[in-house]
N, C-alpha and C. Protein backbone atom coordinates (compact mmCIF):
# COMPACT_ATOMS: atom_id res chain seq x y z
N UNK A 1 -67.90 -33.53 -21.40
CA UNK A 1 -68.45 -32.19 -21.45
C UNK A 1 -69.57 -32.18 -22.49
N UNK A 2 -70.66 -31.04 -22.30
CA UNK A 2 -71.66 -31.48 -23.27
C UNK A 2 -71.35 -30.20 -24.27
N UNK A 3 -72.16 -30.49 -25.06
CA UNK A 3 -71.98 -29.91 -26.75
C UNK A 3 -71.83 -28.29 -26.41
N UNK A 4 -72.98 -27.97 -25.50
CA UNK A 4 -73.14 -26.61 -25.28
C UNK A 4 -71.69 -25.83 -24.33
N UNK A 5 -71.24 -27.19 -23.72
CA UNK A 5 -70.03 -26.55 -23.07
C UNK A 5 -68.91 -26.43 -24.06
N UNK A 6 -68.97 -27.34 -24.78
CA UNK A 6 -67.32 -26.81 -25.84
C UNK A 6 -67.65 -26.03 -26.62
N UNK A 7 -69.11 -25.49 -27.03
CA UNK A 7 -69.26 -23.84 -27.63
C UNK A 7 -68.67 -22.79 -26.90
N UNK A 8 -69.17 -23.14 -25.11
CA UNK A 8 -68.91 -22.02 -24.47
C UNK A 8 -67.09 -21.73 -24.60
N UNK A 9 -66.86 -23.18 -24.29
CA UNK A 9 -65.00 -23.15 -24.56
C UNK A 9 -64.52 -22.51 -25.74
N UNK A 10 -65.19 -22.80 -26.47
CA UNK A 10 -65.04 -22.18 -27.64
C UNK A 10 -64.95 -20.63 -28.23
N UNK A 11 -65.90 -20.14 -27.71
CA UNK A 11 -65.97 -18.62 -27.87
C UNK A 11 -65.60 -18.02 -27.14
N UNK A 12 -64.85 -18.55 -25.92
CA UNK A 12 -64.15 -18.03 -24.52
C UNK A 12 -62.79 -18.20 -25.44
N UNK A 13 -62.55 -18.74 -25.64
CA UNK A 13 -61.02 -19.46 -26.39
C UNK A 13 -60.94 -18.05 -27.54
N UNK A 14 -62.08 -18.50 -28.81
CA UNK A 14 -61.45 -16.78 -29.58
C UNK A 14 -61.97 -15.76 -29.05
N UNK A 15 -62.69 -15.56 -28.10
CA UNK A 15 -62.57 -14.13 -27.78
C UNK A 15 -61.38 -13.70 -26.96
N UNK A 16 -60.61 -14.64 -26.05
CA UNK A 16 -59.19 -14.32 -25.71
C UNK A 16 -58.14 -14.18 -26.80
N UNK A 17 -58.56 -14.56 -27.80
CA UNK A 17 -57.34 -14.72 -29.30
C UNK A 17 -57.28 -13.38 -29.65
N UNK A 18 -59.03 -12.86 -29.78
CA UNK A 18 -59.12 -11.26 -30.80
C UNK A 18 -58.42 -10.77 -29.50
N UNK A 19 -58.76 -10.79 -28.31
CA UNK A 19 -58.34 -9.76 -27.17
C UNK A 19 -57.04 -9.63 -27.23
N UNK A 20 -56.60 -10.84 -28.00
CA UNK A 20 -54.76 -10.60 -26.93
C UNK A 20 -53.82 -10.09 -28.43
N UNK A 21 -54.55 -11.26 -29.52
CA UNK A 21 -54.00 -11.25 -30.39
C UNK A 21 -54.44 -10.18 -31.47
N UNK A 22 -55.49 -9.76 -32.02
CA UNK A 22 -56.23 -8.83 -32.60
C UNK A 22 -55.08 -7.19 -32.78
N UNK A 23 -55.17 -6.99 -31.88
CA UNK A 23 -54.20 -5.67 -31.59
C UNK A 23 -53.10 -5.89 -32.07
N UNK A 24 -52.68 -7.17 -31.99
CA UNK A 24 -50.63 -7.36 -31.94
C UNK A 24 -50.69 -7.57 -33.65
N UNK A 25 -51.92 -8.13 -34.10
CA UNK A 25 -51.87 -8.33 -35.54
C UNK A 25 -51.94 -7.08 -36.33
N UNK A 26 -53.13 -6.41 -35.75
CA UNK A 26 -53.17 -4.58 -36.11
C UNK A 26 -51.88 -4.10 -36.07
N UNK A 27 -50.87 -4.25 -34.97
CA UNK A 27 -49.46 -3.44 -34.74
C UNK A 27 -49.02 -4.14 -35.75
N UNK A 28 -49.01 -5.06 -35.98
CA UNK A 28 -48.08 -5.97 -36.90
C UNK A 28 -48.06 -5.60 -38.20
N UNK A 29 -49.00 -5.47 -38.67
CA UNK A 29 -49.19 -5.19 -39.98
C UNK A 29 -49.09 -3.61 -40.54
N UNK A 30 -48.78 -2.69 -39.37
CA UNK A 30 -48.86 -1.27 -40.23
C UNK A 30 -47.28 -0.87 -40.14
N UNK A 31 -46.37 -0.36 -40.74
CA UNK A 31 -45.51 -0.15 -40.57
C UNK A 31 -45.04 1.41 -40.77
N UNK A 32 -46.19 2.46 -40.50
CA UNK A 32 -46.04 3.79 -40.41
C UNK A 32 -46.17 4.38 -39.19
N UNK A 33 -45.56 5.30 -38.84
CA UNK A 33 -45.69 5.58 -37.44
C UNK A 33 -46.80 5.77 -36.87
N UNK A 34 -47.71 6.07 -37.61
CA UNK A 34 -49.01 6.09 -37.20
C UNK A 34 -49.40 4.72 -36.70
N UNK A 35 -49.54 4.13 -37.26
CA UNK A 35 -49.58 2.78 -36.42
C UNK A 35 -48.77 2.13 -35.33
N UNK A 36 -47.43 2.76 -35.34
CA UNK A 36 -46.50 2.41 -34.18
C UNK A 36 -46.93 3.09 -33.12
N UNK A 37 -47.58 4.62 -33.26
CA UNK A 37 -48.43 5.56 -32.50
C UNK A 37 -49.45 5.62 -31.20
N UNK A 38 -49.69 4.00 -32.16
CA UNK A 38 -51.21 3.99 -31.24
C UNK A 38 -51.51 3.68 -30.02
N UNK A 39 -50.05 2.81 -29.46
CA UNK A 39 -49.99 3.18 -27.90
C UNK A 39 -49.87 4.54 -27.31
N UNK A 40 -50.48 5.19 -26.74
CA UNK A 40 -49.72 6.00 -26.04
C UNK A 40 -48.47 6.11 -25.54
N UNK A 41 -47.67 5.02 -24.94
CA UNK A 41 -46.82 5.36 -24.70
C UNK A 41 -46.06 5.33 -26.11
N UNK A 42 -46.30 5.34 -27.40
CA UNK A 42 -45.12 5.95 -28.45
C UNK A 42 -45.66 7.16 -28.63
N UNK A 43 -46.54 7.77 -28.22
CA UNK A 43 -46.50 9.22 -28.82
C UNK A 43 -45.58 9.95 -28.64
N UNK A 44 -45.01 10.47 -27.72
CA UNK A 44 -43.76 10.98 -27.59
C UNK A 44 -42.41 10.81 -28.80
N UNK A 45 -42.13 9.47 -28.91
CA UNK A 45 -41.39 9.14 -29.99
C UNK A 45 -41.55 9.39 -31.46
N UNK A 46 -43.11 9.29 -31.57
CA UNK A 46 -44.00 9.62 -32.99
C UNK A 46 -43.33 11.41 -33.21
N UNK A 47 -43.97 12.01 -32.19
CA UNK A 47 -43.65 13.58 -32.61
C UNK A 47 -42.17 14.16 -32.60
N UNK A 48 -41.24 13.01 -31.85
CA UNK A 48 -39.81 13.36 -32.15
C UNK A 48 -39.65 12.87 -34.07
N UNK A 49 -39.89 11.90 -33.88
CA UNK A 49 -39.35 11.36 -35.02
C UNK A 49 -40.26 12.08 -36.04
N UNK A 50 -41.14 12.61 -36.69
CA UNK A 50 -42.09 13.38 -37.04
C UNK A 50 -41.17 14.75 -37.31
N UNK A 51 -40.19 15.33 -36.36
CA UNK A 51 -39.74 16.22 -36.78
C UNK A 51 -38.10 16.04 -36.80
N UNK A 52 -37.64 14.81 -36.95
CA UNK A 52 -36.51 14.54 -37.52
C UNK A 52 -35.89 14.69 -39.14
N UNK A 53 -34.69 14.04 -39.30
CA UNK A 53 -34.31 14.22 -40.39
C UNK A 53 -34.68 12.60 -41.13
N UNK A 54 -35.29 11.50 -40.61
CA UNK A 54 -35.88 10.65 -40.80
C UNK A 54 -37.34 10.24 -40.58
N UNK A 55 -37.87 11.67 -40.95
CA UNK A 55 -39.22 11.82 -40.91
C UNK A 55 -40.09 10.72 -41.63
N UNK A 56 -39.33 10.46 -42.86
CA UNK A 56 -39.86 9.84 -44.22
C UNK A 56 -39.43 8.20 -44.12
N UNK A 57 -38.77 7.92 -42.86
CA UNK A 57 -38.43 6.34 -42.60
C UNK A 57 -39.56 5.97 -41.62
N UNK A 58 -40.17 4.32 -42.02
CA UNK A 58 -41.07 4.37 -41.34
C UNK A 58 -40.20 3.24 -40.33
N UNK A 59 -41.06 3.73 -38.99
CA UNK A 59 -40.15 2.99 -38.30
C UNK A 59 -39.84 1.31 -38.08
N UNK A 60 -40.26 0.83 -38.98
CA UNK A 60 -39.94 -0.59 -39.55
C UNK A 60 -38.68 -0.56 -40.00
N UNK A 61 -38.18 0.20 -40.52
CA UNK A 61 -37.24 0.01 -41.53
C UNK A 61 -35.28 0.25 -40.59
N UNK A 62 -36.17 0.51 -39.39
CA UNK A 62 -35.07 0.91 -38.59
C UNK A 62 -34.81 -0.08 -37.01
N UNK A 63 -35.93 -0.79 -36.57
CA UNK A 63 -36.48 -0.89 -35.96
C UNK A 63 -36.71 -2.79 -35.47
N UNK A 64 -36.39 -3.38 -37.36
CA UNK A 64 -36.81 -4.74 -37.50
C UNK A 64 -35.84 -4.91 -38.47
N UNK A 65 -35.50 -5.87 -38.16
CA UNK A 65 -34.73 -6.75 -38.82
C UNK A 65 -35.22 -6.68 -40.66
N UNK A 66 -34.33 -6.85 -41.40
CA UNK A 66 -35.07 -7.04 -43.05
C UNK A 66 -35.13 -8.41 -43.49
N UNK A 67 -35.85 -8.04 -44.49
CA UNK A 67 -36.28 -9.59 -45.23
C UNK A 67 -37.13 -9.97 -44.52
N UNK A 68 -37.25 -11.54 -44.86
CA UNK A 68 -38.08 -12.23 -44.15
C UNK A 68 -37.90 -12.64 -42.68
N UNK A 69 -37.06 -12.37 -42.14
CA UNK A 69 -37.10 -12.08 -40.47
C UNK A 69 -37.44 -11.14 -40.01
N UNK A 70 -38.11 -10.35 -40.77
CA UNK A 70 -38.55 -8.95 -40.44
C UNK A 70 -40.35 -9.38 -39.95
N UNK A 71 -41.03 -10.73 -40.50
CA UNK A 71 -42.48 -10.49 -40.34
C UNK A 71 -42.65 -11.20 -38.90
N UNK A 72 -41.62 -12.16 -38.51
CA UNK A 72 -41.83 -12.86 -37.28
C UNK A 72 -41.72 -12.08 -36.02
N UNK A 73 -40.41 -11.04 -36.62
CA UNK A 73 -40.17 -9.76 -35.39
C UNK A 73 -41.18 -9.30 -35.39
N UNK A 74 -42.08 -8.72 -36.30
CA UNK A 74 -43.51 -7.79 -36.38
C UNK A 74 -43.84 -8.17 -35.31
N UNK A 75 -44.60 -9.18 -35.35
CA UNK A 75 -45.27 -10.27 -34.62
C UNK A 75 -45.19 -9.82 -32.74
N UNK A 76 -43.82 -10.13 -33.09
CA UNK A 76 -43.34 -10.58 -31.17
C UNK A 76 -43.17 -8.94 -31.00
N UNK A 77 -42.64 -7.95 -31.89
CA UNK A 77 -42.79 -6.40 -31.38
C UNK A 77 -44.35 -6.40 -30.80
N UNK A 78 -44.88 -6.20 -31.94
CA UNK A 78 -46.74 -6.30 -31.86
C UNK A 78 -47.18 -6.72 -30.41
N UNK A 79 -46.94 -7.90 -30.38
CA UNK A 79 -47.37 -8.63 -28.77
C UNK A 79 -47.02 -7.65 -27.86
N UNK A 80 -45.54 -7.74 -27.84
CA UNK A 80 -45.17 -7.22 -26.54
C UNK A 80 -45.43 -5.29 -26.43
N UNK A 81 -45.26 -4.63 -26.99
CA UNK A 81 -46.31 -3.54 -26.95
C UNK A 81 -47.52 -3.67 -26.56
N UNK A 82 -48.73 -4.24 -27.47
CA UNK A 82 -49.44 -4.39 -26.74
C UNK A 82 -50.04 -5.10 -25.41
N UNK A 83 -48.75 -5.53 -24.92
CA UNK A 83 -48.86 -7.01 -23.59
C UNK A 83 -48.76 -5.71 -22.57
N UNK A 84 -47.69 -4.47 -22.92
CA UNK A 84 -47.43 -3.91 -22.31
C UNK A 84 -48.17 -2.40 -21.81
N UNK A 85 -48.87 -2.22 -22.74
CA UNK A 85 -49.85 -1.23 -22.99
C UNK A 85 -51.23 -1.88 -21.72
N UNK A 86 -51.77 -3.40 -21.91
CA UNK A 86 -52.13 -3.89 -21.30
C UNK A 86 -52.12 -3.47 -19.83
N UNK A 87 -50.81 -3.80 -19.68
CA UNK A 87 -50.34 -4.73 -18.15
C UNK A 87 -50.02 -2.91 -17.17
N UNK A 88 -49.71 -1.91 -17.98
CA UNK A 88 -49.63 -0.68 -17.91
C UNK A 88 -47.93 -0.58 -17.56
N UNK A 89 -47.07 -1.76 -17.91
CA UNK A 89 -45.64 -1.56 -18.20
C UNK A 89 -45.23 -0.73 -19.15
N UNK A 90 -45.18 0.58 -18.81
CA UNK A 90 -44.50 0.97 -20.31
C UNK A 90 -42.85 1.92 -20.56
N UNK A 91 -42.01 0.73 -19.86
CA UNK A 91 -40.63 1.21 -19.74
C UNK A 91 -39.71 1.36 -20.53
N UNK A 92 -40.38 1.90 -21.77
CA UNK A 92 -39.62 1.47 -23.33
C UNK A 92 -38.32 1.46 -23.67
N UNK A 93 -37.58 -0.10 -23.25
CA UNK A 93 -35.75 -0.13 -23.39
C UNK A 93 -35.61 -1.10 -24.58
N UNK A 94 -34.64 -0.40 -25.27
CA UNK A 94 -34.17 -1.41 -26.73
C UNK A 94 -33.60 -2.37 -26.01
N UNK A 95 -33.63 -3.87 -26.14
CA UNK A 95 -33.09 -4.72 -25.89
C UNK A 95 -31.92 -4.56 -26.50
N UNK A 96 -30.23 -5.46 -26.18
CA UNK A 96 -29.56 -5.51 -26.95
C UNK A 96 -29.50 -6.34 -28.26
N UNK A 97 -30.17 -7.07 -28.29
CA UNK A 97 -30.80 -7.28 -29.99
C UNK A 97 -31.53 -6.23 -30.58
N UNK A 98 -32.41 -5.63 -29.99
CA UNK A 98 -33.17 -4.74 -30.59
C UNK A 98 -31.84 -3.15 -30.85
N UNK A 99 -31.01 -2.79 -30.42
CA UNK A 99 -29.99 -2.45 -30.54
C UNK A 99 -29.10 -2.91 -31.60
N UNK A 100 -28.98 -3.94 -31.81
CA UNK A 100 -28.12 -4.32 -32.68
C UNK A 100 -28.79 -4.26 -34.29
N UNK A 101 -29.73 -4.70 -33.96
CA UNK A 101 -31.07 -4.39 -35.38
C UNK A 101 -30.85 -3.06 -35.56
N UNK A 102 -31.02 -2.32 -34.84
CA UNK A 102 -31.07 -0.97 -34.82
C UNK A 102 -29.90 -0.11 -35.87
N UNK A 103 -28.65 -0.58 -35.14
CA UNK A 103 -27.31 0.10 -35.85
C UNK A 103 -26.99 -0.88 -37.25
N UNK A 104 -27.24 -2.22 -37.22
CA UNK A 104 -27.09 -2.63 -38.88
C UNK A 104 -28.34 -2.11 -39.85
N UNK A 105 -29.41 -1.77 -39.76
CA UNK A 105 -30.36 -0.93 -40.59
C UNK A 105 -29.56 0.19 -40.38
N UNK A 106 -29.01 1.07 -39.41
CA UNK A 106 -28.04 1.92 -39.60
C UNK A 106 -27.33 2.14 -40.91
N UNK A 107 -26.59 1.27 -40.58
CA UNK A 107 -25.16 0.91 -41.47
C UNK A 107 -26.00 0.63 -42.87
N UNK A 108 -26.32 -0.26 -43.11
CA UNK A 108 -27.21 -0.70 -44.80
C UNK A 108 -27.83 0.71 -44.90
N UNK A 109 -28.03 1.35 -44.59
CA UNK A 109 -28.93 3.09 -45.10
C UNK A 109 -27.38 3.70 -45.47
N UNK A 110 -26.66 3.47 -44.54
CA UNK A 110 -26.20 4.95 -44.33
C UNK A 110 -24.56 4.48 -45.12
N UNK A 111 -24.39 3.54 -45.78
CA UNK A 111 -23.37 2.69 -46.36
C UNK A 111 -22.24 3.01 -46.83
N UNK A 112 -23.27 4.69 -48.05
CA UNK A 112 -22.48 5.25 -48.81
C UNK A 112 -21.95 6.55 -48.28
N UNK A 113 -22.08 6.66 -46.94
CA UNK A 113 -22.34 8.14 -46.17
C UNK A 113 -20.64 7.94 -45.48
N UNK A 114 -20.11 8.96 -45.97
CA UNK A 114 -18.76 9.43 -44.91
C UNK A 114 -18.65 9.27 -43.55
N UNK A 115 -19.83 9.54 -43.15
CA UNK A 115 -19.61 10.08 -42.06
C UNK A 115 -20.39 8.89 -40.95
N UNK A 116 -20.18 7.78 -41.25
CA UNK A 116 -20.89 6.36 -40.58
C UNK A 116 -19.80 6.09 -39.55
N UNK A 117 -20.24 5.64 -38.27
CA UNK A 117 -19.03 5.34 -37.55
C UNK A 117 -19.84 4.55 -36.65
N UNK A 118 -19.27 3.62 -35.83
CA UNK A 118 -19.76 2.58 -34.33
C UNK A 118 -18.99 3.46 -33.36
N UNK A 119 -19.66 4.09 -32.85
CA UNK A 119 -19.07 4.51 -31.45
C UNK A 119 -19.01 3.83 -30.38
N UNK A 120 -18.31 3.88 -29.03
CA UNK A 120 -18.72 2.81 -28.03
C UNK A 120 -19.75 2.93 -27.84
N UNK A 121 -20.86 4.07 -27.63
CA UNK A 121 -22.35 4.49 -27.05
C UNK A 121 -22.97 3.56 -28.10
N UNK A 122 -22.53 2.47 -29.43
CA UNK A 122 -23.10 1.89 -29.92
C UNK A 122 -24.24 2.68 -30.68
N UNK A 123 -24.42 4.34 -31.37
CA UNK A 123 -25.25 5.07 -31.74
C UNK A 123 -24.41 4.57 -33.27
N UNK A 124 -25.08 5.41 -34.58
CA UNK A 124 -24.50 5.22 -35.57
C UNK A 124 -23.52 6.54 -36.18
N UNK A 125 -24.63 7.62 -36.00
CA UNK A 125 -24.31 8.46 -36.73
C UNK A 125 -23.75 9.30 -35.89
């Protein structure tokens, strides 16, 4: 291949990176609802949670795993939102991992609270 063709490979190559990846890094990195927001399909969720009693939790904290397994989840949340925003899939179901993340950030918040329970519906509170 000549010189001018592995430029072209080249800038074909990162401009598919910013395209795919760019966004998922943007999602990745904000962890206020405003940034979880920016699909359309979370708006709906934004203005519930906006007038909840966990207004002031950003939805990281509920959402992703903690610690340092929390930046790799960013990541693969990030993607797949925006893969899905993309592709115009937007059937938003907690996986049962993403479920299970869900009710142990539960539980670690809500620790000292009476009123904590696992129901079968697997909700917390």
């Amino acid at each position: 291949m000549t010189k001018r063709g592995w430029i072209l490979v080249a800038v074909a190559a990162a401009a598919l990176v910013l395209l795919v990846g760019g966004p998922s890094v943007i999602t990745a990195t904000g962890a206020e609802p405003a940034t979880c927001a920016t699909c359309h399909s979370m708006q709906e969720f934004r203005t519930t949670h906006a007038q909840s009693d966990h207004a002031a939790v950003a939805c990281t904290q509920c959402h992703l795993p903690q610690g340092l397994a929390s930046i790799p989840a960013k990541y693969e949340a990030g993607f797949k939102h925006v893969w899905a925003t993309i592709t115009g899939y937007e059937d938003i179901q907690l996986s049962p991992e993403s479920e299970q993340i869900l009710l142990d950030n539960c539980i670690a918040c809500h620790v000292q609270t009476d009123h904590v329970r696992v129901p079968e519906n697997r909700g917390c509170l």
